[in-house]
Protein backbone atom coordinates (compact mmCIF):
# COMPACT_ATOMS: atom_id res chain seq x y z
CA UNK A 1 14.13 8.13 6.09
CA UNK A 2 13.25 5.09 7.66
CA UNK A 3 10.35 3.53 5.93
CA UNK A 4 8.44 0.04 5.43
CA UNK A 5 6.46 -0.94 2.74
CA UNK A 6 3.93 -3.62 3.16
CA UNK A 7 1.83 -5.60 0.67
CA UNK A 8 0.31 -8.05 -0.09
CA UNK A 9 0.05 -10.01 -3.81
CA UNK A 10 -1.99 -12.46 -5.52
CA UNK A 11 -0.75 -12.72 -8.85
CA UNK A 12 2.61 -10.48 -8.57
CA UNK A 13 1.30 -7.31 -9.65
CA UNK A 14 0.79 -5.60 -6.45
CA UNK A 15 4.34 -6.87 -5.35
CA UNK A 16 5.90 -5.58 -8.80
CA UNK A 17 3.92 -2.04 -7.27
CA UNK A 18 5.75 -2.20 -3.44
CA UNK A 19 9.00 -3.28 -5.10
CA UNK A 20 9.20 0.00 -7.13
CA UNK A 21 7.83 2.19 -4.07
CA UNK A 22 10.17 0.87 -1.69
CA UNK A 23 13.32 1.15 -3.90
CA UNK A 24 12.79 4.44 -4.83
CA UNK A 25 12.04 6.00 -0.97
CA UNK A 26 15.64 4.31 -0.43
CA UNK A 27 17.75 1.19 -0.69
CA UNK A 28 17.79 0.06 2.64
CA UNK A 29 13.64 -0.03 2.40
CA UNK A 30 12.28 -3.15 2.72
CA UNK A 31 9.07 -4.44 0.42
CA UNK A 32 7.38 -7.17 3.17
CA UNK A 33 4.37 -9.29 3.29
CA UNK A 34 2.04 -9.21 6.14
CA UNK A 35 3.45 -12.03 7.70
CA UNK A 36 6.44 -11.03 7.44
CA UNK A 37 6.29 -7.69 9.40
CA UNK A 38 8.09 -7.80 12.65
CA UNK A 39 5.67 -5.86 14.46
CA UNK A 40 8.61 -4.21 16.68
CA UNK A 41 9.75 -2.69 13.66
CA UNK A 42 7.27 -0.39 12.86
CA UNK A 43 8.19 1.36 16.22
CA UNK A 44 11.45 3.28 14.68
CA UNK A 45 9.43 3.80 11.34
CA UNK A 46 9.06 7.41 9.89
CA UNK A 47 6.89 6.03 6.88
CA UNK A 48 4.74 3.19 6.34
CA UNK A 49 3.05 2.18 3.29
CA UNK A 50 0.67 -0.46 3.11
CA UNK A 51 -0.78 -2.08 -0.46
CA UNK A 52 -2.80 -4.60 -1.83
CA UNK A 53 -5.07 -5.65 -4.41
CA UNK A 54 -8.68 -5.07 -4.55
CA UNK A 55 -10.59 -8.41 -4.04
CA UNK A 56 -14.68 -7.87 -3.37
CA UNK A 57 -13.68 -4.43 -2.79
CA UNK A 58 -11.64 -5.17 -0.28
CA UNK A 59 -7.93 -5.53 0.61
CA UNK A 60 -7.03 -9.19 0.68
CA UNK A 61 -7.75 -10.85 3.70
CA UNK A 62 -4.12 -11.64 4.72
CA UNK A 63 -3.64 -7.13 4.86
CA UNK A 64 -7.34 -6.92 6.22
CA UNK A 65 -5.50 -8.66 9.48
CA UNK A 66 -2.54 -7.15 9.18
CA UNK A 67 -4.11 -3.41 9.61
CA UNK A 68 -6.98 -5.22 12.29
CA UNK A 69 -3.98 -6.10 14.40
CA UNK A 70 -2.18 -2.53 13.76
CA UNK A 71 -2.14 -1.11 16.99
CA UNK A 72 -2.90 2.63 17.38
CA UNK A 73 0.22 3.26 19.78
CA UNK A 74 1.99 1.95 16.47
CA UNK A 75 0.32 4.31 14.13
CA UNK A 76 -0.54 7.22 15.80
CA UNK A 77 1.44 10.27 14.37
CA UNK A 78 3.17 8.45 11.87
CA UNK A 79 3.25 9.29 8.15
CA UNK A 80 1.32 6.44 6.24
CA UNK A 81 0.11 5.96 2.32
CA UNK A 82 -1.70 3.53 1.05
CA UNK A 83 -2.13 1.81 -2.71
CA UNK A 84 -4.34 -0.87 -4.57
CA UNK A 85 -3.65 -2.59 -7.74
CA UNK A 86 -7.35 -2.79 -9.58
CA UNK A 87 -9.25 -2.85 -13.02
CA UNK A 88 -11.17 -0.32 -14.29
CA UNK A 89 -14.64 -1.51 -14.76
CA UNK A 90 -17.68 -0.59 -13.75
CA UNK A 91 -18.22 -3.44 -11.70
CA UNK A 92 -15.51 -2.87 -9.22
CA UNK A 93 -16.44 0.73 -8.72
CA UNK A 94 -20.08 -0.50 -7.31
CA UNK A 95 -17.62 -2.20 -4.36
CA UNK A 96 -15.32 -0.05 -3.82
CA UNK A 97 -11.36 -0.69 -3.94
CA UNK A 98 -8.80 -1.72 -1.29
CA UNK A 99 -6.29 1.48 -1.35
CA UNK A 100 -9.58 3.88 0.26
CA UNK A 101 -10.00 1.12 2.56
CA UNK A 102 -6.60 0.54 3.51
CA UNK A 103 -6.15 4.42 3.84
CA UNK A 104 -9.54 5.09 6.07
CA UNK A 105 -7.71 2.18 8.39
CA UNK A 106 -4.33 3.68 8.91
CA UNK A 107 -5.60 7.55 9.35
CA UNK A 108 -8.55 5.77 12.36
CA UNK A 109 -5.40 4.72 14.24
CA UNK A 110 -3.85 8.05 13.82
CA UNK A 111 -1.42 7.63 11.03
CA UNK A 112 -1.14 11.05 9.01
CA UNK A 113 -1.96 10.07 4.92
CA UNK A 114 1.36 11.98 3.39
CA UNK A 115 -0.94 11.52 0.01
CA UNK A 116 -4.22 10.24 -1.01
CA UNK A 117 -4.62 6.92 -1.53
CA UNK A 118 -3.21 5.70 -5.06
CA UNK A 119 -4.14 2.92 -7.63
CA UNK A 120 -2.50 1.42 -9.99
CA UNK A 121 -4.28 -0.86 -12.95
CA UNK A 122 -4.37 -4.20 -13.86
CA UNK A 123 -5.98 -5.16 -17.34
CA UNK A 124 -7.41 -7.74 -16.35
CA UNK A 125 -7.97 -9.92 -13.17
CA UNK A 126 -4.66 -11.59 -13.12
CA UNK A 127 -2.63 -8.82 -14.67
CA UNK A 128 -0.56 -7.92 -16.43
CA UNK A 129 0.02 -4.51 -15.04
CA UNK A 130 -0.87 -1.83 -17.30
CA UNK A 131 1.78 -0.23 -19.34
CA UNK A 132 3.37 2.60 -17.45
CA UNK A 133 1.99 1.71 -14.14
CA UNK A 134 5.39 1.00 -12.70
CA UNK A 135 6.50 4.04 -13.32
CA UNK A 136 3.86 5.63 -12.29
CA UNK A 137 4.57 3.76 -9.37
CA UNK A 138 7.99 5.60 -8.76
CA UNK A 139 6.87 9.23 -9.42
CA UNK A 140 4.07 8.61 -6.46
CA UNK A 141 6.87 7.21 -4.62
CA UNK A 142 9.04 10.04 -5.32
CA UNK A 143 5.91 12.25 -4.13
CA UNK A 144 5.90 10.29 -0.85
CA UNK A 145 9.38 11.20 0.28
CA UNK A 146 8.92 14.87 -0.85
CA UNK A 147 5.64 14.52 1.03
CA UNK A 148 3.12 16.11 -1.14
């Protein structure tokens, strides 16, 4: 399966997240940041999945132009999940989190969600992770290659 995982990180947790998806869908599956995405390369892709953390309820701004700039003839018919990392208070619930948003992005330019959109926690604003999140992490990833 040729897949692409893309995030984006602002204190390591989120990339700690993609690193764990990407090597379990395979070896040769690369864990980018936005800027780093070769736009070409999505092309050839059979799944992408896109993460980031949820700032304001939002993906971070560096993913909120990567999707923006996603075009549809990219997307369209491909299999796609996205993830957040985020706490659990009440406080970010009235917002909203990144992974819905990321998710309602990818499936308006076509992309078919292989599985709802996932979080994974933080305990606190900076991290650490949550124990268990990583591998939590894998088994959704493991869920994503046996699509469902």
């Amino acid at each position: 399966m040729k897949a692409l995982v893309v995030y984006d990180s602002a204190y390591g947790n989120t990339e700690k997240v993609a690193r764990v998806i990407a090597g379990v869908i395979g070896s040769d599956v690369k864990a980018l940041r936005p800027a780093e995405v070769n736009p070409a390369d999505l092309n050839s892709l059979d799944l992408l999945v896109v993460g980031a953390p949820t700032q304001g309820g939002k993906p971070t701004m560096a993913m909120q132009d990567f999707l923006s700039k996603l075009s549809e003839s990219v997307i369209k018919g491909k299999n796609v999940a996205a993830f957040d990392t985020r706490m659990t208070t009440r406080l970010v619930k009235i917002f909203g989190y990144a992974a819905g948003k990321i998710a309602d992005s990818l499936k308006e330019k076509g992309g078919n969600l292989v599985l709802p959109a996932e979080a994974f926690y933080v305990t606190g604003s900076k991290g650490p992770l949550k124990d268990g999140e990583l591998e939590r992490a894998a088994s959704w990833a493991k869920d994503l290659v046996r699509g469902k």
